[in-house]
C-alpha atoms as a PDB file:
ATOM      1  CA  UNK A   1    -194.427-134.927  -6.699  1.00  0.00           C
ATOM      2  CA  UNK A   2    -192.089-135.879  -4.144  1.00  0.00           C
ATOM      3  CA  UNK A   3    -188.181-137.250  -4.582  1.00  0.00           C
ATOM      4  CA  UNK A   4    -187.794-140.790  -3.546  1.00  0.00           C
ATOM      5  CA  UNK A   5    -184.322-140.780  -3.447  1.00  0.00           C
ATOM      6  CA  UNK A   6    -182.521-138.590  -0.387  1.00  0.00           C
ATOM      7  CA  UNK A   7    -179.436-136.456  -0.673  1.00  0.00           C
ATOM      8  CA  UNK A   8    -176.966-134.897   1.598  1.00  0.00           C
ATOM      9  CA  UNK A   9    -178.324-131.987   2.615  1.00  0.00           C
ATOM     10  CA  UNK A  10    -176.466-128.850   2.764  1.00  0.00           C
ATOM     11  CA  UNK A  11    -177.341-126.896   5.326  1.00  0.00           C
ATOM     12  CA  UNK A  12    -173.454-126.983   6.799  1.00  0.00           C
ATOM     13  CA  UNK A  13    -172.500-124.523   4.406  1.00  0.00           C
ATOM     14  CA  UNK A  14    -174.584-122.184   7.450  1.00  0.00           C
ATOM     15  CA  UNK A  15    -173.024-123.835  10.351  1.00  0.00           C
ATOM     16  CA  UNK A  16    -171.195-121.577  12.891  1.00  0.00           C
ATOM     17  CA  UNK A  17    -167.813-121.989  13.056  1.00  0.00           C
ATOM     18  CA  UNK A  18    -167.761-123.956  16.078  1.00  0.00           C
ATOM     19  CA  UNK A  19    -170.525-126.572  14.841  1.00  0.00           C
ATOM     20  CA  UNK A  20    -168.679-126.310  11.442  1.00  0.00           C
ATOM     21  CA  UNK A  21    -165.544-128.333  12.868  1.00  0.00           C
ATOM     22  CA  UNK A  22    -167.384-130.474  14.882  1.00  0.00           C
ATOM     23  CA  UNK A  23    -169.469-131.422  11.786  1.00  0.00           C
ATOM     24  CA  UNK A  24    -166.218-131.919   9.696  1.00  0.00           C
ATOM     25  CA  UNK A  25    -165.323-134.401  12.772  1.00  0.00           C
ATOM     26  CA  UNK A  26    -168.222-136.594  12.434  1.00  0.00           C
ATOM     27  CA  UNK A  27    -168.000-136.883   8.545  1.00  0.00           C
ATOM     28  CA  UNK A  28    -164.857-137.565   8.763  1.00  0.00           C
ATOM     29  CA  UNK A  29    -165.197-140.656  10.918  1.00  0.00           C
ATOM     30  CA  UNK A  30    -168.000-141.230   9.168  1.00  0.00           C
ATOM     31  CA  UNK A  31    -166.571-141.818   5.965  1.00  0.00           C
ATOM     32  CA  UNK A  32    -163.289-143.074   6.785  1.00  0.00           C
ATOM     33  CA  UNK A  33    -164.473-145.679   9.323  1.00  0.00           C
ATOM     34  CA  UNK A  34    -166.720-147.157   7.162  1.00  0.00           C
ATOM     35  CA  UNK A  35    -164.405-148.410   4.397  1.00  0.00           C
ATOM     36  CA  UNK A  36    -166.407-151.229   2.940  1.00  0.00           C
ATOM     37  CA  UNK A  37    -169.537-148.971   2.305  1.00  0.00           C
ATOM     38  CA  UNK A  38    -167.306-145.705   0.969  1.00  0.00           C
ATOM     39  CA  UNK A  39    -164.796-147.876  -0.747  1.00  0.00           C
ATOM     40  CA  UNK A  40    -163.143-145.175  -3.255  1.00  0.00           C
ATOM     41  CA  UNK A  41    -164.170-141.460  -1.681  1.00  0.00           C
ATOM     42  CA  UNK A  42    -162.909-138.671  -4.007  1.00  0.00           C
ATOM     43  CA  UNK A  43    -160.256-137.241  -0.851  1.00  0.00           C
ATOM     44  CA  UNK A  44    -158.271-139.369   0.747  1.00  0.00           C
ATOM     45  CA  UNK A  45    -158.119-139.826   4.416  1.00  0.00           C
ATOM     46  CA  UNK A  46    -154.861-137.648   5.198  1.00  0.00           C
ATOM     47  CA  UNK A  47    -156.490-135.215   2.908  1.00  0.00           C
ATOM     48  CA  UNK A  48    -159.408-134.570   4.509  1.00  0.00           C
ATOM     49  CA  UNK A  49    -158.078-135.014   8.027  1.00  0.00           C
ATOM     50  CA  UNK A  50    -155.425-132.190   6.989  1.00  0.00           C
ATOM     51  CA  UNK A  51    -158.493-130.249   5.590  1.00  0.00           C
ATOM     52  CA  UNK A  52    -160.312-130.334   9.124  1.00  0.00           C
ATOM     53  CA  UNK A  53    -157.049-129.906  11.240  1.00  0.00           C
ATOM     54  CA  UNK A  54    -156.080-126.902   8.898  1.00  0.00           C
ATOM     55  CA  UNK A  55    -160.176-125.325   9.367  1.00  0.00           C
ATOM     56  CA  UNK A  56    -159.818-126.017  13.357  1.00  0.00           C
ATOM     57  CA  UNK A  57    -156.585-124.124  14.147  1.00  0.00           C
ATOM     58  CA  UNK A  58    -157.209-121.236  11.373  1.00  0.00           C
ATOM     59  CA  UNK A  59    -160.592-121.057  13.232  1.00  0.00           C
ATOM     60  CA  UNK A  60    -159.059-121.300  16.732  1.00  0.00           C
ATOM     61  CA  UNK A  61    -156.281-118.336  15.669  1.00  0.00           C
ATOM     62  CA  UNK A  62    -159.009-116.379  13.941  1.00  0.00           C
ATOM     63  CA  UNK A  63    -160.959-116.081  17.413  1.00  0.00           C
ATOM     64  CA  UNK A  64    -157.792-115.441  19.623  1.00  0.00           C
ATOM     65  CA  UNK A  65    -155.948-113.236  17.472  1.00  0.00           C
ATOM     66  CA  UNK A  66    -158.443-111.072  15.568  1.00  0.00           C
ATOM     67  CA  UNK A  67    -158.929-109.341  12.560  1.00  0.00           C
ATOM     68  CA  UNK A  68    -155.567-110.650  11.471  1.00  0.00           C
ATOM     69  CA  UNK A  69    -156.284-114.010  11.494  1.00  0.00           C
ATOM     70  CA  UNK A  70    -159.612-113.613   9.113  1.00  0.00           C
ATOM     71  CA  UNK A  71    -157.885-113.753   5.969  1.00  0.00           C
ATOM     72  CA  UNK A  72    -156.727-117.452   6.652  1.00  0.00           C
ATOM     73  CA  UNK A  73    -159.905-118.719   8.393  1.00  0.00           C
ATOM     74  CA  UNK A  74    -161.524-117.863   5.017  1.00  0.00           C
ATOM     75  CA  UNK A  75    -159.303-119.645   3.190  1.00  0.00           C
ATOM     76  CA  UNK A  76    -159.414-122.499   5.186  1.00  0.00           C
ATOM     77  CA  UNK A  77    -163.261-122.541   5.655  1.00  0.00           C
ATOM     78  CA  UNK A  78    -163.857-122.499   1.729  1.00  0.00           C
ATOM     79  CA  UNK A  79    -161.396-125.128   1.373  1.00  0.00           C
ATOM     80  CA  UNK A  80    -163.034-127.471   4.209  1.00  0.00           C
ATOM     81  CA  UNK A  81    -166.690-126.743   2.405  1.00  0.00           C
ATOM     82  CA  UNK A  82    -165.056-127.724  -1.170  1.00  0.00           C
ATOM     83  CA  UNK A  83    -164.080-131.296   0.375  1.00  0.00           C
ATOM     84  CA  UNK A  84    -167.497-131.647   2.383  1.00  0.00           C
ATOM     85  CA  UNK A  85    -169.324-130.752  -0.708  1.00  0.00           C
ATOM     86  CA  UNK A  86    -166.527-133.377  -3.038  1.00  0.00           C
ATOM     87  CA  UNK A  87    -167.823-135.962  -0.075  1.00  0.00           C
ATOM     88  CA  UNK A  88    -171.315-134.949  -0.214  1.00  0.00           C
ATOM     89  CA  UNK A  89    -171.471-135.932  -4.158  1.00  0.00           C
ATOM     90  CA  UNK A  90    -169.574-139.020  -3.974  1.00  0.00           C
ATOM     91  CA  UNK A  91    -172.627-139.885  -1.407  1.00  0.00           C
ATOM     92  CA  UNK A  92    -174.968-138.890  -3.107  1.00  0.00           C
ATOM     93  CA  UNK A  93    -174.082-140.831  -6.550  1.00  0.00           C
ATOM     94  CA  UNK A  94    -173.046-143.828  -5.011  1.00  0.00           C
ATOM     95  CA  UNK A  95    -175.127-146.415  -6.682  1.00  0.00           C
ATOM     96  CA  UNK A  96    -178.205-147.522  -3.997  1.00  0.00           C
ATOM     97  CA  UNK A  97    -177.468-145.004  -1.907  1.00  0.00           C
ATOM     98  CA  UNK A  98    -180.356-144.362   0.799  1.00  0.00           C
ATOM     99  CA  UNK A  99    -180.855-142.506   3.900  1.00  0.00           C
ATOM    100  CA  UNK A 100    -179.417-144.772   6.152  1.00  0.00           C
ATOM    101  CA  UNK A 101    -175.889-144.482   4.161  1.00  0.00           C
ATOM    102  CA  UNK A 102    -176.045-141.040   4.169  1.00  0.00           C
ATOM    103  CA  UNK A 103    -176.577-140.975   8.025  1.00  0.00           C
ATOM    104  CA  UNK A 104    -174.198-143.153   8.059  1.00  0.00           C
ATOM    105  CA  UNK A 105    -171.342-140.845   6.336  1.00  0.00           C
ATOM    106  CA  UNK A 106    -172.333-138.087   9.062  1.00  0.00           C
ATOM    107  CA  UNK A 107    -174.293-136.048   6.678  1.00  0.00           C
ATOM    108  CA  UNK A 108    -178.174-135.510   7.093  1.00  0.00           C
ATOM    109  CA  UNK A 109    -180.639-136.742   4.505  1.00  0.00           C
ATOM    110  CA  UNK A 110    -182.837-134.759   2.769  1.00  0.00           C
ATOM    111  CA  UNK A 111    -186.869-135.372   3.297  1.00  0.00           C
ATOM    112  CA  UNK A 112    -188.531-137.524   1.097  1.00  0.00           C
ATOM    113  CA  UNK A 113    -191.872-137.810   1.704  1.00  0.00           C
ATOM    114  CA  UNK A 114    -194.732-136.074   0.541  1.00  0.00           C
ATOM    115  CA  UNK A 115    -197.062-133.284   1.896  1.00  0.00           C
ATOM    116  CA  UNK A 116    -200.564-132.262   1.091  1.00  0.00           C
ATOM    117  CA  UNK A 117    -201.797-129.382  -0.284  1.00  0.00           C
ATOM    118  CA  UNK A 118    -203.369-126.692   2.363  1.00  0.00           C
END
């Protein structure tokens, strides 16, 4: 039976590190560009902004500097995925929500259709 309502899906929690940032980016301006659809998200804008600024230099030290640097790319990639997965909710239960305003957030929606048996 299929699910007519999309989600956010979460395939960034496998993103590279690169794509991981760049991902961040895009929800970022996703959400916070588009105040009169995402009127109350759960982070606010300086938050998550700090969140993704925080991820990108602990990722850019982590690559330059070595096995040093791990320890705080860590820390800063679990926090990043703990907002895009607060962001991802709020998405997901805002009331109507459809694939076009999760596309529009910066997040991909799940499949809803339905598929035949083989």
């Amino acid at each position: 039976m299929p699910n007519p309502i999309s989600h956010c899906a979460a395939d960034y929690h496998k993103l590279a590190t690169e794509k991981l940032g760049v991902f961040a980016a895009r929800i970022q301006t996703g959400i916070y560009t588009n105040a009169s659809v995402f009127v109350s998200p759960p982070i606010t804008q300086a938050d998550f902004a700090k969140l993704v600024d925080n991820y990108n230099t602990a990722a850019d030290a982590y690559k330059n500097g070595g096995k040093q640097q791990k320890g705080p790319y860590l820390l800063a990639r679990v926090a990043l995925m703990q907002g895009l997965d607060e962001t991802a909710t709020y998405v997901d239960e805002m009331k109507d929500v459809s694939e076009a305003t999760i596309t529009l957030a910066g997040y991909t929606p799940t499949r809803t259709g339905e598929s035949k048996a083989v």
